[in-house]
N, C-alpha and C. Protein backbone atom coordinates (compact mmCIF):
# COMPACT_ATOMS: atom_id res chain seq x y z
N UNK A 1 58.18 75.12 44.79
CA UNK A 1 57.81 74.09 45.75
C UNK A 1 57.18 72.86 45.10
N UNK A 2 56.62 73.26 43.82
CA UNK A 2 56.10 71.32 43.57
C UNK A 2 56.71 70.55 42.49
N UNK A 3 57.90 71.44 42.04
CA UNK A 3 58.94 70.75 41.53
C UNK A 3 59.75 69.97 42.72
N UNK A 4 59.89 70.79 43.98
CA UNK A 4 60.02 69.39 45.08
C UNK A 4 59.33 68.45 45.47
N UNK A 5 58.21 68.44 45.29
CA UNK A 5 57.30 67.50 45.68
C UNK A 5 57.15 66.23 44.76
N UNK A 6 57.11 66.86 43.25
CA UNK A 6 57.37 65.77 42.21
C UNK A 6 58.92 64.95 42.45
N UNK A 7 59.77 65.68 43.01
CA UNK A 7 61.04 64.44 43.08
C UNK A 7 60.79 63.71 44.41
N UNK A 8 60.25 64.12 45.16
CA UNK A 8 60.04 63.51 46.47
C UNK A 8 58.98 61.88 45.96
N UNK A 9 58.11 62.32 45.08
CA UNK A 9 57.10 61.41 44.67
C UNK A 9 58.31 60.33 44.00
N UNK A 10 58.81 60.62 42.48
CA UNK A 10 59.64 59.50 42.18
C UNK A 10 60.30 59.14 42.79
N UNK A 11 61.33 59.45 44.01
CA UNK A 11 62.34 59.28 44.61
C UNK A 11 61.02 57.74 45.69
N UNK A 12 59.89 58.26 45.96
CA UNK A 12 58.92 57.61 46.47
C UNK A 12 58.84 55.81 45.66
N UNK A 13 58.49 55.80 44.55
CA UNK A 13 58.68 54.90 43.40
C UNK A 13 60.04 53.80 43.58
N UNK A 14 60.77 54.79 43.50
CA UNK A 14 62.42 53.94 43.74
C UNK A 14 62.54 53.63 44.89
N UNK A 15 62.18 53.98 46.00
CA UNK A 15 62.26 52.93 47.47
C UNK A 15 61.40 52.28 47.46
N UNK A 16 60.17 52.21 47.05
CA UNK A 16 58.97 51.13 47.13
C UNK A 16 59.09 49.60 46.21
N UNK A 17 60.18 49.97 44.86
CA UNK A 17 60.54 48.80 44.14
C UNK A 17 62.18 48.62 44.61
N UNK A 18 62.27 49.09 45.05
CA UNK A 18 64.41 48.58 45.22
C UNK A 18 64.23 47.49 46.63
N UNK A 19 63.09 47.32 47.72
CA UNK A 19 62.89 45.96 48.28
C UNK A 19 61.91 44.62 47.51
N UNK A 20 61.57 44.85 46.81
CA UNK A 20 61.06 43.93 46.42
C UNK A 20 61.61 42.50 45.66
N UNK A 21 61.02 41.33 45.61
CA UNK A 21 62.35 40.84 45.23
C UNK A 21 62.08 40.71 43.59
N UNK A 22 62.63 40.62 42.96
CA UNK A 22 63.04 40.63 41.49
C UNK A 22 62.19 39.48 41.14
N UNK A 23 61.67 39.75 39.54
CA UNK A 23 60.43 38.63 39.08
C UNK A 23 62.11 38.37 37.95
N UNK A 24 62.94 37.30 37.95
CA UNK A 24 63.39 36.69 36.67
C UNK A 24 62.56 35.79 36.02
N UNK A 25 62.62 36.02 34.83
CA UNK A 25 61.85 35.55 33.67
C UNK A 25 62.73 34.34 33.03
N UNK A 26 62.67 32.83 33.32
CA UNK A 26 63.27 32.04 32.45
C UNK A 26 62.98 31.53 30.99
N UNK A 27 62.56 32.44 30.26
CA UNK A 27 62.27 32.49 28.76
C UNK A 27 63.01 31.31 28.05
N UNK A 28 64.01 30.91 27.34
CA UNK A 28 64.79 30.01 26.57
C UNK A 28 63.91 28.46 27.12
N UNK A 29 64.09 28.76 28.78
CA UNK A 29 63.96 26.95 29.06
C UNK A 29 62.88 27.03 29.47
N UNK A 30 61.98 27.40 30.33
CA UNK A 30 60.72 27.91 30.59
C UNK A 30 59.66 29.15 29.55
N UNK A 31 59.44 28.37 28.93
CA UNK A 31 58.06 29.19 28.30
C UNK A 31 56.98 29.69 29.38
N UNK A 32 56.65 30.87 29.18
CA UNK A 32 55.45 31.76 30.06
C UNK A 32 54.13 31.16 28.88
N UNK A 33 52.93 31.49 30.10
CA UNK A 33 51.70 30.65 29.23
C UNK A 33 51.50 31.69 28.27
N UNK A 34 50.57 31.43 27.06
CA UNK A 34 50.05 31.84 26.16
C UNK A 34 48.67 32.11 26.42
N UNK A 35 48.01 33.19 25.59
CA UNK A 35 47.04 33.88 25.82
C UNK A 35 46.53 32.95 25.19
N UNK A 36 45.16 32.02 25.38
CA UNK A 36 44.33 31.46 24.46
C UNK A 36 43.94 31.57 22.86
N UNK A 37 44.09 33.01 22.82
CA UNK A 37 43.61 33.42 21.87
C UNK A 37 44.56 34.22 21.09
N UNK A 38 45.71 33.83 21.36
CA UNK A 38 46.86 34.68 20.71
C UNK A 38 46.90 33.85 19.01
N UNK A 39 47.66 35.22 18.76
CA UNK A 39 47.27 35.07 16.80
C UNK A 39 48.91 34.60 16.79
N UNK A 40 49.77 33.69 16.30
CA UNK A 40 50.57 33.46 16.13
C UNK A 40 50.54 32.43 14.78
N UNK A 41 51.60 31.69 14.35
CA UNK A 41 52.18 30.81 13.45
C UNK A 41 50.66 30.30 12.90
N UNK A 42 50.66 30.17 11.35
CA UNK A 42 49.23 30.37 10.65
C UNK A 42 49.39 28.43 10.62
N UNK A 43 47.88 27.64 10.36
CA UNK A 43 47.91 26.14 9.89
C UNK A 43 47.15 26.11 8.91
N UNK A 44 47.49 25.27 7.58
CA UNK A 44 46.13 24.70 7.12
C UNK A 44 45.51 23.56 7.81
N UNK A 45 44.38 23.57 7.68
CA UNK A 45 43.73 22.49 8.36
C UNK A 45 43.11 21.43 7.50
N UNK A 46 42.75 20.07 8.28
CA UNK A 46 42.76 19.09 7.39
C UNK A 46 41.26 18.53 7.98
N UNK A 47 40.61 17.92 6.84
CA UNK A 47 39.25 17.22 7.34
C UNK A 47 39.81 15.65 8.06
N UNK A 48 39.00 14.97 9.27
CA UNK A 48 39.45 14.04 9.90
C UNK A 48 39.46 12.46 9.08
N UNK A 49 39.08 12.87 8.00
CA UNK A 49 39.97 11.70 7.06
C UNK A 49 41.30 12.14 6.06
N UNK A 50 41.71 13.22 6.59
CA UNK A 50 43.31 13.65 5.74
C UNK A 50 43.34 14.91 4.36
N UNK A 51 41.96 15.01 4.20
CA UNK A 51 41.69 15.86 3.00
C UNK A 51 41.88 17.39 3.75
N UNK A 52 42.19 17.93 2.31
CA UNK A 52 42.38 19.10 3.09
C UNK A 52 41.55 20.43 2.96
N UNK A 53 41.27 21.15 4.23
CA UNK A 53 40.38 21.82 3.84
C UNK A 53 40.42 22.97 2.64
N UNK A 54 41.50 23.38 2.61
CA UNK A 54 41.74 24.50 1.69
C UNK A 54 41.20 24.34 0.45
N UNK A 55 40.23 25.24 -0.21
CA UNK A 55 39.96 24.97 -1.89
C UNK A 55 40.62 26.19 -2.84
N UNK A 56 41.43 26.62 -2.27
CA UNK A 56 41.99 27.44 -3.14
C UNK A 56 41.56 28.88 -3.80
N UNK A 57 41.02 28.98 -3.05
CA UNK A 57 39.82 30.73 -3.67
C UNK A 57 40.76 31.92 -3.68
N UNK A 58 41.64 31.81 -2.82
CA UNK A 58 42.66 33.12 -2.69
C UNK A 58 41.77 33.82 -1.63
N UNK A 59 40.54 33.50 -1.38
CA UNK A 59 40.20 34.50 -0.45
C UNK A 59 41.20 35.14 0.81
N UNK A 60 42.46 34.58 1.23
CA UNK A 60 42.83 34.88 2.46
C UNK A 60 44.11 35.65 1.82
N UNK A 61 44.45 35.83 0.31
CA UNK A 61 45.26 36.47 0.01
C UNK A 61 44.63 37.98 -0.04
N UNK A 62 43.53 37.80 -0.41
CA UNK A 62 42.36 38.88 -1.31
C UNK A 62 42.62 39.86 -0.22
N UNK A 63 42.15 39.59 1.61
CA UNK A 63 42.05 40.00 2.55
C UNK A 63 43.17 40.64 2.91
N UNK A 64 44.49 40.29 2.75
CA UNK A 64 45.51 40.13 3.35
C UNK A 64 46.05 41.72 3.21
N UNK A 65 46.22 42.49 4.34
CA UNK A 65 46.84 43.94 4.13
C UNK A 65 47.95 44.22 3.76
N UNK A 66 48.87 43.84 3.65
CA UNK A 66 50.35 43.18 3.92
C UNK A 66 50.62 42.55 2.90
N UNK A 67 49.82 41.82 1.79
CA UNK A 67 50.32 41.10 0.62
C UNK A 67 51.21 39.62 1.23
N UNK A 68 50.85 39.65 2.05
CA UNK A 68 51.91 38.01 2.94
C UNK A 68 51.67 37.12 2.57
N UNK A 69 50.02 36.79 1.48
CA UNK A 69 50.12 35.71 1.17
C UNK A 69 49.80 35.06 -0.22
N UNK A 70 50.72 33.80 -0.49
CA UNK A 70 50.10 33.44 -2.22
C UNK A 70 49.80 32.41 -2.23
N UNK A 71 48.36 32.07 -2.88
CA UNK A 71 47.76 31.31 -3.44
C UNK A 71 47.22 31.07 -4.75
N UNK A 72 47.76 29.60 -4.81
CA UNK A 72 47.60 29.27 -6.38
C UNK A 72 46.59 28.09 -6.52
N UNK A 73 45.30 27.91 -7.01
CA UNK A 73 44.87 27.04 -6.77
C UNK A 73 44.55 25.80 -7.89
N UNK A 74 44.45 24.66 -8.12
CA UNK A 74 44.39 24.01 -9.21
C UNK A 74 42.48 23.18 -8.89
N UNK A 75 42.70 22.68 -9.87
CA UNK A 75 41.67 21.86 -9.73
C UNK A 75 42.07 20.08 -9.90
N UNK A 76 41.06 19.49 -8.96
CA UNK A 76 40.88 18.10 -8.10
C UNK A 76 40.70 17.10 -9.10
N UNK A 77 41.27 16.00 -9.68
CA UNK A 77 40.71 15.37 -10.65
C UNK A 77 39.99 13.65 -9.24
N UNK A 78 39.51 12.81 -10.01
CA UNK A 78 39.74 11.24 -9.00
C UNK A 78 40.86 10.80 -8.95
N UNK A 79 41.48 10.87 -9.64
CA UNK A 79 42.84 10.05 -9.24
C UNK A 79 43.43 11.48 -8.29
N UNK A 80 43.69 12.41 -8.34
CA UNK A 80 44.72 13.12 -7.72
C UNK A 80 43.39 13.88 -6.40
N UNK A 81 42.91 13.48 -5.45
CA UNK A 81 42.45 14.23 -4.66
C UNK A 81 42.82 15.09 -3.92
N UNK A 82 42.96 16.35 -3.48
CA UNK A 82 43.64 16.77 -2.38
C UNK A 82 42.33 17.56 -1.26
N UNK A 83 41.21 17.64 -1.81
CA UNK A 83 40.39 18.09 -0.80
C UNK A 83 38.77 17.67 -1.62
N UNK A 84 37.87 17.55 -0.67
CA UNK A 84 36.96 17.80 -1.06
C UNK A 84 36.08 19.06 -2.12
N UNK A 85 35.32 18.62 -3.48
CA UNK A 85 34.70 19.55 -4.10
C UNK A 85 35.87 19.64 -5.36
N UNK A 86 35.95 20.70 -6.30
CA UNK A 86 36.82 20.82 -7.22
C UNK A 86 37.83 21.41 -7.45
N UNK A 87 37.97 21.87 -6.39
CA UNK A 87 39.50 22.64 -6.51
C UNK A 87 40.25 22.52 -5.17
N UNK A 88 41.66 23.09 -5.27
CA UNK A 88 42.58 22.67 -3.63
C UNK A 88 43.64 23.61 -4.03
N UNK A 89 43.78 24.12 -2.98
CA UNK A 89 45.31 25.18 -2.99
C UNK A 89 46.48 24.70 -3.36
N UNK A 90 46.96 24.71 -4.63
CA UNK A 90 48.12 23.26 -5.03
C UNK A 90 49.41 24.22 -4.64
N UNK A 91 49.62 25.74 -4.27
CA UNK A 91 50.87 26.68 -4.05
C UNK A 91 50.09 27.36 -2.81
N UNK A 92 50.70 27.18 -1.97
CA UNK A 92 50.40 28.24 -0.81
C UNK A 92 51.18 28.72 0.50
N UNK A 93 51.83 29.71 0.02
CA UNK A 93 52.59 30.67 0.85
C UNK A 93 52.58 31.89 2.15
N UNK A 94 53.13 32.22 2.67
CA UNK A 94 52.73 32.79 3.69
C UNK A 94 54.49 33.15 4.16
N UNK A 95 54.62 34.84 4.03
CA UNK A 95 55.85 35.61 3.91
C UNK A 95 55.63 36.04 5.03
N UNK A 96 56.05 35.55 6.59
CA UNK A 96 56.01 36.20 7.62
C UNK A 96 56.86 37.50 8.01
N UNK A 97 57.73 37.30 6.89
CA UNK A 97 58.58 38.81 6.83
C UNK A 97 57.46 40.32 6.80
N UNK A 98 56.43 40.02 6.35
CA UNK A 98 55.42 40.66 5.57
C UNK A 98 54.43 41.04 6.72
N UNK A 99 53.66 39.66 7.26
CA UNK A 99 52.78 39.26 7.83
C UNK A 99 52.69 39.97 9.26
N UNK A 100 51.52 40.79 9.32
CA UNK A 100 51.40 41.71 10.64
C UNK A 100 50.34 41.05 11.88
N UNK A 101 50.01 39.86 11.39
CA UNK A 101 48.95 39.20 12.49
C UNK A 101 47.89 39.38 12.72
N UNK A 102 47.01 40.04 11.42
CA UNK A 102 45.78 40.75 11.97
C UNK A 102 44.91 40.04 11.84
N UNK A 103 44.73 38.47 11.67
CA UNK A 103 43.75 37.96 11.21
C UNK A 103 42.67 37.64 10.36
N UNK A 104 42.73 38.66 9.50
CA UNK A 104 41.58 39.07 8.51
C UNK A 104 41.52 37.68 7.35
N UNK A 105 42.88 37.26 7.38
CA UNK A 105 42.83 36.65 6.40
C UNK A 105 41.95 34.72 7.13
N UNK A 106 42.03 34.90 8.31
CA UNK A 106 41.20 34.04 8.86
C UNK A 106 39.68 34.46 8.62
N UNK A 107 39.26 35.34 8.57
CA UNK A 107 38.02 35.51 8.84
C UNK A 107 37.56 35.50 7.20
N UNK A 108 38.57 35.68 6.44
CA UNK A 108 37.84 35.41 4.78
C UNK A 108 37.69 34.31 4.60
N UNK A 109 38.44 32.83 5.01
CA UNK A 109 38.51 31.65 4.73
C UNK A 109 37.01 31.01 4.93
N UNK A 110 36.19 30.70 3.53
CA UNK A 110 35.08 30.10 3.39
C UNK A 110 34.78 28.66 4.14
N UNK A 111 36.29 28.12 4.33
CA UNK A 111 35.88 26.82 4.98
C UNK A 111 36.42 26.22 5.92
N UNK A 112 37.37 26.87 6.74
CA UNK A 112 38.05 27.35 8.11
C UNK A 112 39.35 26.59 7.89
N UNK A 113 39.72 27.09 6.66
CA UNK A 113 40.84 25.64 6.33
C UNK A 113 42.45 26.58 7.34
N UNK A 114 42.22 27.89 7.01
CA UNK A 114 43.14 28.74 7.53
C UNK A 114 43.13 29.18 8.73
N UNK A 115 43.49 29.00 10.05
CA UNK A 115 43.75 29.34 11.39
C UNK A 115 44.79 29.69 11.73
N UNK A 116 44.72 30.21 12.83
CA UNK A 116 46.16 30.67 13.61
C UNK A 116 46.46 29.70 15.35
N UNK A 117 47.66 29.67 15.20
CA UNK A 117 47.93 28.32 16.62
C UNK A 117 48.57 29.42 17.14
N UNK A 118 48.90 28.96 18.65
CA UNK A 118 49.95 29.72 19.55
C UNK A 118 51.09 29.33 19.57
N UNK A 119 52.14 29.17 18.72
CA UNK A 119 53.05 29.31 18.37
C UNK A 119 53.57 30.38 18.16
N UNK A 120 54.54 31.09 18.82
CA UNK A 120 54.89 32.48 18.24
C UNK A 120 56.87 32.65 18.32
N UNK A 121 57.70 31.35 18.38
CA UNK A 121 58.67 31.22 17.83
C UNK A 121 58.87 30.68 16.34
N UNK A 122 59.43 31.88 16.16
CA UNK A 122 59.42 31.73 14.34
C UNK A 122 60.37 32.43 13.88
N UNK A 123 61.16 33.56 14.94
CA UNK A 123 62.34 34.12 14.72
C UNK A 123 63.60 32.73 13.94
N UNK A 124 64.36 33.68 12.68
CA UNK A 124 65.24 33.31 12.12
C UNK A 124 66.45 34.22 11.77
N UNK A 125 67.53 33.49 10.98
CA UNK A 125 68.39 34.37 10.68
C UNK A 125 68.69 34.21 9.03
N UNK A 126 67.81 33.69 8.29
CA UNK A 126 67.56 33.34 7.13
C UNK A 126 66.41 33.75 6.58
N UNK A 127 66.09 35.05 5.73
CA UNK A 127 65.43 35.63 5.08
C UNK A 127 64.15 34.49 4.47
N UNK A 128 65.00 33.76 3.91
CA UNK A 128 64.25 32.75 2.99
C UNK A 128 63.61 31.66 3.92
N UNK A 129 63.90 31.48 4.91
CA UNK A 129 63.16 30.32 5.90
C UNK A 129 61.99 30.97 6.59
N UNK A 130 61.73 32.09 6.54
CA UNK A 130 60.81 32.97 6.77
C UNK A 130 59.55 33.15 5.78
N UNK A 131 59.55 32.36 4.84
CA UNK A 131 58.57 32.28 3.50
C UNK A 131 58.16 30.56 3.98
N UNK A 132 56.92 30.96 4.47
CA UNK A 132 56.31 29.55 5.02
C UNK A 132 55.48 28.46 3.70
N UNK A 133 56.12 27.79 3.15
CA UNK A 133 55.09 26.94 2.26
C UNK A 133 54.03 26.06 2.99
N UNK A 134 53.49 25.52 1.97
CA UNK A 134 52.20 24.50 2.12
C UNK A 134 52.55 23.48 3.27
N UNK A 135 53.91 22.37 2.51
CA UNK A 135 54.40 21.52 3.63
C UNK A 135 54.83 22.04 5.39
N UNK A 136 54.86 23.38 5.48
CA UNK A 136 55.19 23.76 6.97
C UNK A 136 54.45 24.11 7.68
N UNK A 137 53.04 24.65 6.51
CA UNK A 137 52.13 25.04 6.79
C UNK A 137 50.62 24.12 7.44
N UNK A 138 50.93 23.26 6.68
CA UNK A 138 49.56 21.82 6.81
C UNK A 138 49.54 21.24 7.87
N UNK A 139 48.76 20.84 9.00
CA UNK A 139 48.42 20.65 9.97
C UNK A 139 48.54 19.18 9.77
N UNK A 140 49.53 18.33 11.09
CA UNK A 140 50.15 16.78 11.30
C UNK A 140 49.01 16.27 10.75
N UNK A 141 49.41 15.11 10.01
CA UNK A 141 48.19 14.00 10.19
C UNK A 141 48.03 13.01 11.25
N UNK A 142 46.74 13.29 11.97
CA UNK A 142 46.43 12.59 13.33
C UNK A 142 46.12 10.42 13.23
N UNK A 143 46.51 9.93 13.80
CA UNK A 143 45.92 8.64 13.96
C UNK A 143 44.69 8.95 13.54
N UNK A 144 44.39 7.77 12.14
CA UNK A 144 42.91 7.38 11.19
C UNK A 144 43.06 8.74 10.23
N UNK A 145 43.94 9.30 10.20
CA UNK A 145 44.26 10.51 8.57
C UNK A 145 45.07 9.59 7.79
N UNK A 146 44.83 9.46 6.48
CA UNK A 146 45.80 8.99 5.42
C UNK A 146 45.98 10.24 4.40
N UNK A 147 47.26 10.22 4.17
CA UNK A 147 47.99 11.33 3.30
C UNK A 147 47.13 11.68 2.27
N UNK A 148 46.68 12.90 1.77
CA UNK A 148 46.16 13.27 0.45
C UNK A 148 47.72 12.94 -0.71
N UNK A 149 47.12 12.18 -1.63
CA UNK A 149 45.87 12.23 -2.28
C UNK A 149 44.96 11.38 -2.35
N UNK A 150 44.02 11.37 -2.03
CA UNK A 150 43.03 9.76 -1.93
C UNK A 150 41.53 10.22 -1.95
N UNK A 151 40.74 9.39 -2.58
CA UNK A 151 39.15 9.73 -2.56
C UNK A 151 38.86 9.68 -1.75
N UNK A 152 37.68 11.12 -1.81
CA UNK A 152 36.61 11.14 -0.76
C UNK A 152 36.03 9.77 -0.08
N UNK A 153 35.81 9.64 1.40
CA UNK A 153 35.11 8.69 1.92
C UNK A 153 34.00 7.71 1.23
N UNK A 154 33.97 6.76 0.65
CA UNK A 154 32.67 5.96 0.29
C UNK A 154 31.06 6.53 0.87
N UNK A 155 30.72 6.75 -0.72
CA UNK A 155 29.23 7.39 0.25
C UNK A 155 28.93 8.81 0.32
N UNK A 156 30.38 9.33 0.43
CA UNK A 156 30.16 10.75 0.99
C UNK A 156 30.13 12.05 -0.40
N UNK A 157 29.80 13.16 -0.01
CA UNK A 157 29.57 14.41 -1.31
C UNK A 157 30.37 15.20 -0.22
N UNK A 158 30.81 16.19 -1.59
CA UNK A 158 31.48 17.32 -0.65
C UNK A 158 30.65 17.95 0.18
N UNK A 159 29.51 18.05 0.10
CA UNK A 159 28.89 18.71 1.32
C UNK A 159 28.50 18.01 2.84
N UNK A 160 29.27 16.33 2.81
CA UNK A 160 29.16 15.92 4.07
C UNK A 160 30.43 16.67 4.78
N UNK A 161 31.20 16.66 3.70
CA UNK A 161 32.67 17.14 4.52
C UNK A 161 32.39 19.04 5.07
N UNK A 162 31.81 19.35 4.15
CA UNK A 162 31.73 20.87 4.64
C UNK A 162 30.49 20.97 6.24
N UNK A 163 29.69 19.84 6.42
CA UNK A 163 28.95 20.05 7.64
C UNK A 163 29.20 19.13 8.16
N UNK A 164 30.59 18.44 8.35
CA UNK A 164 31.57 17.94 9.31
C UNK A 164 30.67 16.44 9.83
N UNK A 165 30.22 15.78 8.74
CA UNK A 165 29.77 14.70 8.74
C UNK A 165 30.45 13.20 8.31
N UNK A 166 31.97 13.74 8.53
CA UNK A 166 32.90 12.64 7.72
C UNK A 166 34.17 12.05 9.56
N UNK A 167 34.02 11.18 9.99
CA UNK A 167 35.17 10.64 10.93
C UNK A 167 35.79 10.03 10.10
N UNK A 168 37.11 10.12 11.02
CA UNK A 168 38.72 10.11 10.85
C UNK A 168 38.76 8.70 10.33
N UNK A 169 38.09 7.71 10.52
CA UNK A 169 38.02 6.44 9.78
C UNK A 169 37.56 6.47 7.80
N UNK A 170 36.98 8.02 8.12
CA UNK A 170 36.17 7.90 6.66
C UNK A 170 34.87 7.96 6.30
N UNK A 171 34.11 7.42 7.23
CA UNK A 171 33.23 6.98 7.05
C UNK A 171 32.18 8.03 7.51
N UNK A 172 31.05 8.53 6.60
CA UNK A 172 29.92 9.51 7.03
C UNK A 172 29.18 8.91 8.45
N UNK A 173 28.93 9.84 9.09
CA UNK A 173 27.82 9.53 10.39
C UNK A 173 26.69 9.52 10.12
């Protein structure tokens, strides 16, 4: 008897959804919202005069469970700037073939140069377009950013840039 009762129950299930009307999902042309806080497509980030934050420590490789990521870092001369302080990530990769999303490698980054956006189209059919470099990686330059390589702001030490004392014009507050 409650092997009848259990089909009576699903059989219950299937008339309660067969009126309802159907949720279609227009995915391709309509994107569904994103969770705020979803871990998707990684950025470097840039200080608001164009420098970039990354100094090259490997810390976010160090972290990385998965081995997804390589960093090579050089050091900063005056003529060739690429970030504030003495060194800048001059190779930096990121093998999403690899890459499981766990964040960790955000939370090693000493100077928040490494984040994650909500982007989460990244599907390909090319092995190799799936190995994210520096250039795909580096976050647009906004109106008042000029391209690295260029000196630090007039005035300023690397430690205005690390306590976010430098606007997009350059100039320390």
């Amino acid at each position: 008897m409650p092997k009848f009762l259990d089909a009576i129950k699903g059989f219950g299930v299937t008339f309660g959804t067969m009126f309802k009307r159907p949720i279609t999902e227009e995915y391709p042309e309509k994107p569904g919202p994103v969770a705020p806080r979803y871990h998707g497509r990684h950025q470097l980030n840039r200080y608001p005069d164009g420098l970039e934050k990354c100094i090259g420590c490997e810390l976010c490789a160090w972290a990385c469970p998965a081995d997804a990521i390589y960093v090579e870092g050089a050091d900063n001369t005056e003529e060739q700037r690429f970030s504030p302080g003495e060194r800048y990530g001059r190779v930096y990769q990121i093998n999403y073939l690899r890459c499981i999303g766990c964040g960790l490698c955000i939370e090693a980054c000493p100077t928040r140069a490494l984040t994650m956006t909500n982007v989460y189209e990244m599907a390909d059919d090319n092995r190799s377009d799936l190995i994210y470099d520096k250039d795909k990686l580096l976050a647009p330059l906004q109106p008042g950013m000029e391209a690295p390589p260029h000196a630090m702001a007039p005035g300023t030490t690397d430690d205005d840039y690390y306590l976010g004392h430098v606007t997009p014009k350059g100039v320390a507050r």
